[in-house]
Protein backbone atom coordinates (compact mmCIF):
# COMPACT_ATOMS: atom_id res chain seq x y z
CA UNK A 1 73.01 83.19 62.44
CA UNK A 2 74.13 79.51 63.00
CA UNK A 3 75.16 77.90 59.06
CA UNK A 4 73.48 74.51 58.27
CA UNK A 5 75.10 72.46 56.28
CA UNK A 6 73.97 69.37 53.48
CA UNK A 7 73.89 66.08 55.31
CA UNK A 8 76.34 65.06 52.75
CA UNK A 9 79.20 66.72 53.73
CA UNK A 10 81.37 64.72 56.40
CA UNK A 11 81.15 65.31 59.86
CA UNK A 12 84.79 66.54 60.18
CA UNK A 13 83.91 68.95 57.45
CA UNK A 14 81.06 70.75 59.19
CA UNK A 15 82.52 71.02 62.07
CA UNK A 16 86.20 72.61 60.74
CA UNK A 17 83.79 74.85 58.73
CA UNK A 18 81.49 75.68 62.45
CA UNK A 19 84.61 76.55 64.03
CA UNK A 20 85.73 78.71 61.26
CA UNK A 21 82.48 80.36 61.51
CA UNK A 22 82.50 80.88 64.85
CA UNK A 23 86.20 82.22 64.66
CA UNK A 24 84.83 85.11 61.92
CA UNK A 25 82.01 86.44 64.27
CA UNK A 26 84.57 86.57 66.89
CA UNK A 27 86.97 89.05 64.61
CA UNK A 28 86.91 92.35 66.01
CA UNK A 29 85.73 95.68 64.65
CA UNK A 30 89.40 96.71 64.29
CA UNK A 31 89.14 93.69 61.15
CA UNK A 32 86.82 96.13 59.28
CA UNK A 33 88.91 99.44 59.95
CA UNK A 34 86.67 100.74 63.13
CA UNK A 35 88.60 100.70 66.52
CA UNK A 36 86.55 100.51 69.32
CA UNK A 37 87.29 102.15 72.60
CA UNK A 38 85.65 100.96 75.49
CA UNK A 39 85.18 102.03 79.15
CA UNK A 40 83.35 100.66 82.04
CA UNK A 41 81.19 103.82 82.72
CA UNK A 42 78.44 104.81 85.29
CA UNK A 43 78.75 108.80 83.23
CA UNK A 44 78.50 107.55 79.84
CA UNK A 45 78.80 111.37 78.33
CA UNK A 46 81.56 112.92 80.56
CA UNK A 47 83.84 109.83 79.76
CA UNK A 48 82.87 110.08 76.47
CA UNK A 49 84.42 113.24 76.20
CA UNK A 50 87.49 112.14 78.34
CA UNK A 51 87.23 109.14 75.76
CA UNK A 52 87.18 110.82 72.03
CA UNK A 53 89.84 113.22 71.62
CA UNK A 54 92.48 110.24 72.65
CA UNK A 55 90.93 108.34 69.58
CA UNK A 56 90.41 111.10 66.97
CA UNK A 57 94.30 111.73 67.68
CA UNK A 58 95.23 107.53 67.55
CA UNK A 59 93.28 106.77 64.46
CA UNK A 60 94.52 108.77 61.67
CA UNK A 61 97.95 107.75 63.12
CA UNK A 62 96.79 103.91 62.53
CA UNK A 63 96.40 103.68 58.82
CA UNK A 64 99.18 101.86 57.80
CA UNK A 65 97.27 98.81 59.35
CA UNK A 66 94.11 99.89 58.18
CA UNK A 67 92.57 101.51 60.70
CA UNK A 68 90.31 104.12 59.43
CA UNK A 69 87.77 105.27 61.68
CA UNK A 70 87.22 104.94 65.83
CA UNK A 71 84.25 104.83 67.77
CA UNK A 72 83.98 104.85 71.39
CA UNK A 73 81.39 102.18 73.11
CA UNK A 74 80.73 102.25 76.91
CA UNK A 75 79.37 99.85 79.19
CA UNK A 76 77.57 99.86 82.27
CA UNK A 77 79.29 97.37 84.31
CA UNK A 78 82.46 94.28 84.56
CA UNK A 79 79.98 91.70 83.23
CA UNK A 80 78.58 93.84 80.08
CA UNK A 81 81.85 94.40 79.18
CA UNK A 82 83.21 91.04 79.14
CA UNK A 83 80.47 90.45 76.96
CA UNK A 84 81.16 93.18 74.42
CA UNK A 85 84.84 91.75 74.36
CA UNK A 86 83.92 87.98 73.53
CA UNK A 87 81.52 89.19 70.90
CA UNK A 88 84.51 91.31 69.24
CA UNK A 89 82.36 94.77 69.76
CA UNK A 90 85.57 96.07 71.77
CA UNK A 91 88.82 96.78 70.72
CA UNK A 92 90.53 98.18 73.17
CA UNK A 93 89.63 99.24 76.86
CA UNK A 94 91.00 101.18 79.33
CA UNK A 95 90.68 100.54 83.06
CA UNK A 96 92.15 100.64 86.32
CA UNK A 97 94.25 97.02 86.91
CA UNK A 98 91.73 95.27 89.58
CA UNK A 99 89.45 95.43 86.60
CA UNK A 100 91.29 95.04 83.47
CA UNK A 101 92.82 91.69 85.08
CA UNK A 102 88.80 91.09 85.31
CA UNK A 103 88.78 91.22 81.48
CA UNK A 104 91.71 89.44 80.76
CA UNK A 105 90.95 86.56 83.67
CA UNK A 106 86.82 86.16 82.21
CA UNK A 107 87.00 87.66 78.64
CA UNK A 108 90.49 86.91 77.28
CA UNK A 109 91.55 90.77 76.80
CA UNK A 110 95.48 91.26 76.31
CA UNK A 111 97.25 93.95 78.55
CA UNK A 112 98.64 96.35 76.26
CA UNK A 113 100.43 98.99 78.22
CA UNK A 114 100.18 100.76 81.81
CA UNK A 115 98.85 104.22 81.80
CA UNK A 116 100.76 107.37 83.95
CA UNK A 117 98.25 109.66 84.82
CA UNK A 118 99.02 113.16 86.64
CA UNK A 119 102.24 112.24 86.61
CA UNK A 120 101.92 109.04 89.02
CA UNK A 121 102.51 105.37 87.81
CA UNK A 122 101.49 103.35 90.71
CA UNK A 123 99.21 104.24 94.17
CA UNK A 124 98.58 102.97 97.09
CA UNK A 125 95.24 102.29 99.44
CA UNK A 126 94.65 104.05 102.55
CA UNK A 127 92.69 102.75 105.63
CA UNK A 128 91.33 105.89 108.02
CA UNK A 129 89.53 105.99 111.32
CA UNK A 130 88.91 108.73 113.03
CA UNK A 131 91.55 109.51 115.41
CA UNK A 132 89.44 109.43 118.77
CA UNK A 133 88.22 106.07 117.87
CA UNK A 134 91.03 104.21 119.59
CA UNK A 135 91.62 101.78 116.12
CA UNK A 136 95.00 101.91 115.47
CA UNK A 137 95.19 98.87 113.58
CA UNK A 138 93.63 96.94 111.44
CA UNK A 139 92.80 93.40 113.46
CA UNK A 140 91.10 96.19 115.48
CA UNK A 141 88.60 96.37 113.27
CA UNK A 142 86.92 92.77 114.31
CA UNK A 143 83.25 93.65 115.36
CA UNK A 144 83.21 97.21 113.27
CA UNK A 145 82.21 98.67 109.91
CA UNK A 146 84.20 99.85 107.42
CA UNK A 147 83.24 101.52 104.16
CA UNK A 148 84.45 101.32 100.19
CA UNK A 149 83.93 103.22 97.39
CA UNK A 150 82.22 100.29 94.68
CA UNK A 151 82.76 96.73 93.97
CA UNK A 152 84.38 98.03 90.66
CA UNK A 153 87.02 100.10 92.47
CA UNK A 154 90.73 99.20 92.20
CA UNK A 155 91.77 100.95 95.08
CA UNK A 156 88.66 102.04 97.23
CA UNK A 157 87.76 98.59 97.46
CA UNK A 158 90.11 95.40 96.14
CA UNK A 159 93.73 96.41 97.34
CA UNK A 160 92.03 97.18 100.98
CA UNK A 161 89.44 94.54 100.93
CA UNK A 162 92.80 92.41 100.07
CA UNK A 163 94.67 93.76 103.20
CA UNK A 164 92.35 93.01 105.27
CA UNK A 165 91.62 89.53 103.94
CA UNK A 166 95.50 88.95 104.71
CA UNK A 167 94.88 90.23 108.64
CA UNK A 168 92.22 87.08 108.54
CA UNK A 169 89.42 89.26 109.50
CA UNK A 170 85.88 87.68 108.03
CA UNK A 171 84.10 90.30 106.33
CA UNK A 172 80.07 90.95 105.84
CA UNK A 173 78.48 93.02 103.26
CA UNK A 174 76.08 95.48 105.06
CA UNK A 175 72.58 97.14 103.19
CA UNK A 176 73.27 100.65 104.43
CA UNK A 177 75.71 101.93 107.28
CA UNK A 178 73.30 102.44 109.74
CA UNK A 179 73.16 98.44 110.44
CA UNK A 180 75.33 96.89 113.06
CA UNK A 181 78.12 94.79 112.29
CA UNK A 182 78.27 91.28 113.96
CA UNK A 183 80.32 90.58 116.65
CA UNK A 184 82.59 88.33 115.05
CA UNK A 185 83.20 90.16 111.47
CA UNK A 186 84.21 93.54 109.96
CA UNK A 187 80.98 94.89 108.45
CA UNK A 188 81.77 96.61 104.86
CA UNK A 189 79.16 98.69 102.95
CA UNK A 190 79.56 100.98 99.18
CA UNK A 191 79.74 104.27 99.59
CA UNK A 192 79.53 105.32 95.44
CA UNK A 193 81.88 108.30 96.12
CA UNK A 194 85.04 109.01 98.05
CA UNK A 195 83.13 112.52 99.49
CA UNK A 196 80.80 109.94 101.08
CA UNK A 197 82.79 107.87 102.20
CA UNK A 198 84.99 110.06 103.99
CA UNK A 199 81.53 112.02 105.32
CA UNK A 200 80.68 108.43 106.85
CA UNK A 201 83.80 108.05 108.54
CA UNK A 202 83.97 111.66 110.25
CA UNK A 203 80.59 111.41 111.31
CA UNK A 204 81.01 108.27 112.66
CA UNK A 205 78.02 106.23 110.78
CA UNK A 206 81.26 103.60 109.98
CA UNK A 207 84.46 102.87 111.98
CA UNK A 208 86.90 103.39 108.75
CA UNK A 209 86.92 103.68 105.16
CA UNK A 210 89.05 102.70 102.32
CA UNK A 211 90.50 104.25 99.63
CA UNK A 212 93.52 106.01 97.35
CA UNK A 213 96.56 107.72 98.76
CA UNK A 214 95.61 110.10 96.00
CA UNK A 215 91.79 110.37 97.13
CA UNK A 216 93.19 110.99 100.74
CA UNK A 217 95.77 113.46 99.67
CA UNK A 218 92.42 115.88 98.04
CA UNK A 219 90.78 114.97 101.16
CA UNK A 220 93.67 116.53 103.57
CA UNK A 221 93.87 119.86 101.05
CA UNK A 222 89.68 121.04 100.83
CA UNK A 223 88.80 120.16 104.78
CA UNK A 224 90.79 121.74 107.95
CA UNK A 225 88.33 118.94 109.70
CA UNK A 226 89.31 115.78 108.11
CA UNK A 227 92.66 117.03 108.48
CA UNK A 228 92.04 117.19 112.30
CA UNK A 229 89.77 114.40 112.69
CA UNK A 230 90.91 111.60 110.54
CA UNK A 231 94.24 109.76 110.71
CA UNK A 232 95.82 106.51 108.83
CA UNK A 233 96.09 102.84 110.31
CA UNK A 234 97.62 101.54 107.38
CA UNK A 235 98.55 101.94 104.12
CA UNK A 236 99.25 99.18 101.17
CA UNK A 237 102.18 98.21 99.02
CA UNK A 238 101.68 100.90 95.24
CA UNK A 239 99.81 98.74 92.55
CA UNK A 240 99.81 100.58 89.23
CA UNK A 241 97.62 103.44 88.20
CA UNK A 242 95.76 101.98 84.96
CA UNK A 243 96.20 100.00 82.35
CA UNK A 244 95.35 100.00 78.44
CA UNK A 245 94.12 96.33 77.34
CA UNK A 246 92.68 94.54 73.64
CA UNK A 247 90.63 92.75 72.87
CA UNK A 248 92.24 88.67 72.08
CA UNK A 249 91.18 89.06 68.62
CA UNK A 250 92.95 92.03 67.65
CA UNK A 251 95.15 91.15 64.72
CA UNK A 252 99.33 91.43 66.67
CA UNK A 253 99.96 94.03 63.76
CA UNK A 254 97.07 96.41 64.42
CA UNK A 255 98.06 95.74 68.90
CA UNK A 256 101.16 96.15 68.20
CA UNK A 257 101.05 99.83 66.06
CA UNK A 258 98.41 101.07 68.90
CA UNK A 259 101.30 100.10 71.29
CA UNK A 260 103.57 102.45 69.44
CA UNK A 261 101.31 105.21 68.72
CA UNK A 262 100.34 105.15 72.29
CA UNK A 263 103.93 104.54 74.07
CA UNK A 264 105.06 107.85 71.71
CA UNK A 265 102.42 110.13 72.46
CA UNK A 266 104.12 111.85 75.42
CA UNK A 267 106.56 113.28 73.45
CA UNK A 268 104.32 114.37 70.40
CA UNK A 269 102.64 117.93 71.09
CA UNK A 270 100.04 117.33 69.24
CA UNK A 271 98.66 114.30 71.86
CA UNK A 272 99.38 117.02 75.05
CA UNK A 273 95.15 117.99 74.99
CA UNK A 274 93.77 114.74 73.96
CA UNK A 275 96.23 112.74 76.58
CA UNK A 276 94.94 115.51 79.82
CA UNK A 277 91.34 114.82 79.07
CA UNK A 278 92.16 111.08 78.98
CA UNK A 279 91.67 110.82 82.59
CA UNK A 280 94.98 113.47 82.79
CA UNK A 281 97.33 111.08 81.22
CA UNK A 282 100.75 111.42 81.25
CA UNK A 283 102.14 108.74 79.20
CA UNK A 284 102.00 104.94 78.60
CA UNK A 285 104.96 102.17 79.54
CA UNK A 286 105.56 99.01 79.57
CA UNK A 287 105.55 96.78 82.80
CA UNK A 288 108.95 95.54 84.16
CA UNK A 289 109.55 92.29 85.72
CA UNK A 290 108.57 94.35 89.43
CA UNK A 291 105.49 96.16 87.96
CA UNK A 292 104.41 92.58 86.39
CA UNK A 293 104.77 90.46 90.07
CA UNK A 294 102.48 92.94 91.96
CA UNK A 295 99.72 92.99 89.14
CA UNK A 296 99.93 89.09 89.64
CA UNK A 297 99.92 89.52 93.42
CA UNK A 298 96.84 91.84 92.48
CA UNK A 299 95.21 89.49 89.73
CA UNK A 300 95.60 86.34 93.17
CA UNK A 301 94.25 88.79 95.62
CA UNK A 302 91.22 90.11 94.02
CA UNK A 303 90.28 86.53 92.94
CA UNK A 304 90.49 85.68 96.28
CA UNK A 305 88.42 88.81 97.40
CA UNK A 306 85.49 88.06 94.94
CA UNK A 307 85.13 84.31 95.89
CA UNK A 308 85.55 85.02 99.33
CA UNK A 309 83.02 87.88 99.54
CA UNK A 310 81.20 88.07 96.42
């Protein structure tokens, strides 16, 4: 509720005591002892399970800055996100970098930490054809269709949409992949899943798809056919995993104890269960100068990807 104020007091007044208003809505839930984890989530109850035991094992390990209780708050896309960050109903979020530099570009959240999960820090993006289709590289695919996983996906969508902005090859979104691509662009279309996509490569309803080394790794393991059938024209330079991020008005004490107790949970036993259902985390670190000039090559890149094709 907006304060009113006597038209007595001076002008200079109200307005230091608006801003200091508008400052106290903005304090986040962490200000009243509540941490609030937050995911971008189209499965609202698996991740919440993936979410909770993380927090039940971080808050009780936060009370020396007055954390007392955590809650876990999902949201169904980028943009209601952002707005559960500016309104201080977020704490802390955890998302793959294409997205979390989203959130810190548009809604001011801090990066925290980078997140190891199965063991792997960084991945890379993988663009397929099938192998009879005579592509072998990517300023091949000029005139054909290629499919990604979401607009939301780090490496099913950003890192190769970026490589093949870099080739120069003007790209058109697509309804379904049973249109035709125009002559003079590369088609792309969403797939939702990295089964589809693959499934729309080998039966040829695209030209090539895009996604993880990791995705393309399970791929090669559960089908003898894809195995035969599908083959790599080029892979990207590794971008990391994930990345942990706060809100920008989390207090630097309370940031900088969930820094700790999350940078030291490797090495506690009592984290090992809660940190493998957190999306089969390994550990948290902090970025070196190399880890911190590809997430800017990634924060310029997908910028330029979303203007350019969104």
């Amino acid at each position: 509720m907006t304060p009113t104020f006597p038209s007595a007091v001076p002008g200079g007044l109200r307005r230091l005591t608006f801003t200091l208003f508008l400052l106290a809505c903005s304090l986040t839930q962490a200000a009243d002892g509540v941490l609030v984890l937050g995911r971008i989530s189209d499965d609202p109850r698996r991740h919440y399970e993936q979410l909770q035991p993380l927090l039940d094992y971080v808050v009780p390990r936060m009370k020396s800055v007055g954390i007392t209780e955590g809650r876990v708050l999902m949201a169904r896309d980028p943009q209601q996100m952002m707005s559960y960050l500016r309104r201080g109903k977020v704490d802390w979020v955890t998302e793959t970098p294409g997205t979390g530099l989203l959130l810190a570009d548009r809604a001011g959240a801090r990066p925290l930490l980078l997140t190891e999960r199965s063991g792997a820090r960084e991945y890379r993006s993988v663009v397929f054809t099938r192998r009879d289709s005579g592509i072998t590289s990517l300023p091949q695919l000029l005139g054909k269709t290629i499919a990604f996983q979401s607009p939301s996906s780090t490496s099913a969508y950003l890192v190769p949409a970026m490589a093949l902005r870099e080739q120069g090859l003007p790209m058109s979104l697509m309804v379904s992949p049973l249109e035709e691509a125009d002559a003079g662009s590369l088609g792309y279309v969403f797939a939702n899943t990295d089964a589809n996509l693959a499934a729309w490569v080998h039966k040829g309803l695209v030209d090539a798809g895009g996604f993880s080394d990791q995705d393309w790794a399970s791929l090669q393991r559960v089908s003898e056919a894809f195995r035969r059938d599908l083959v790599i024209i080029h892979t990207t330079e590794p971008v990391p995993r994930a990345m942990e991020l706060v809100s920008a008005g989390m207090s630097p004490e309370v940031a900088e104890r969930l820094k700790q107790v999350l940078l030291g949970a490797s090495a506690d036993p009592q984290a090992r269960d809660a940190l493998r259902q957190f999306f089969r985390t390994t550990g948290f670190y902090e970025a070196d100068a190399g880890t911190q000039a590809r997430l800017e090559q990634l924060r310029r890149g997908a910028r330029d990807v979303r203007e350019a094709l969104e």
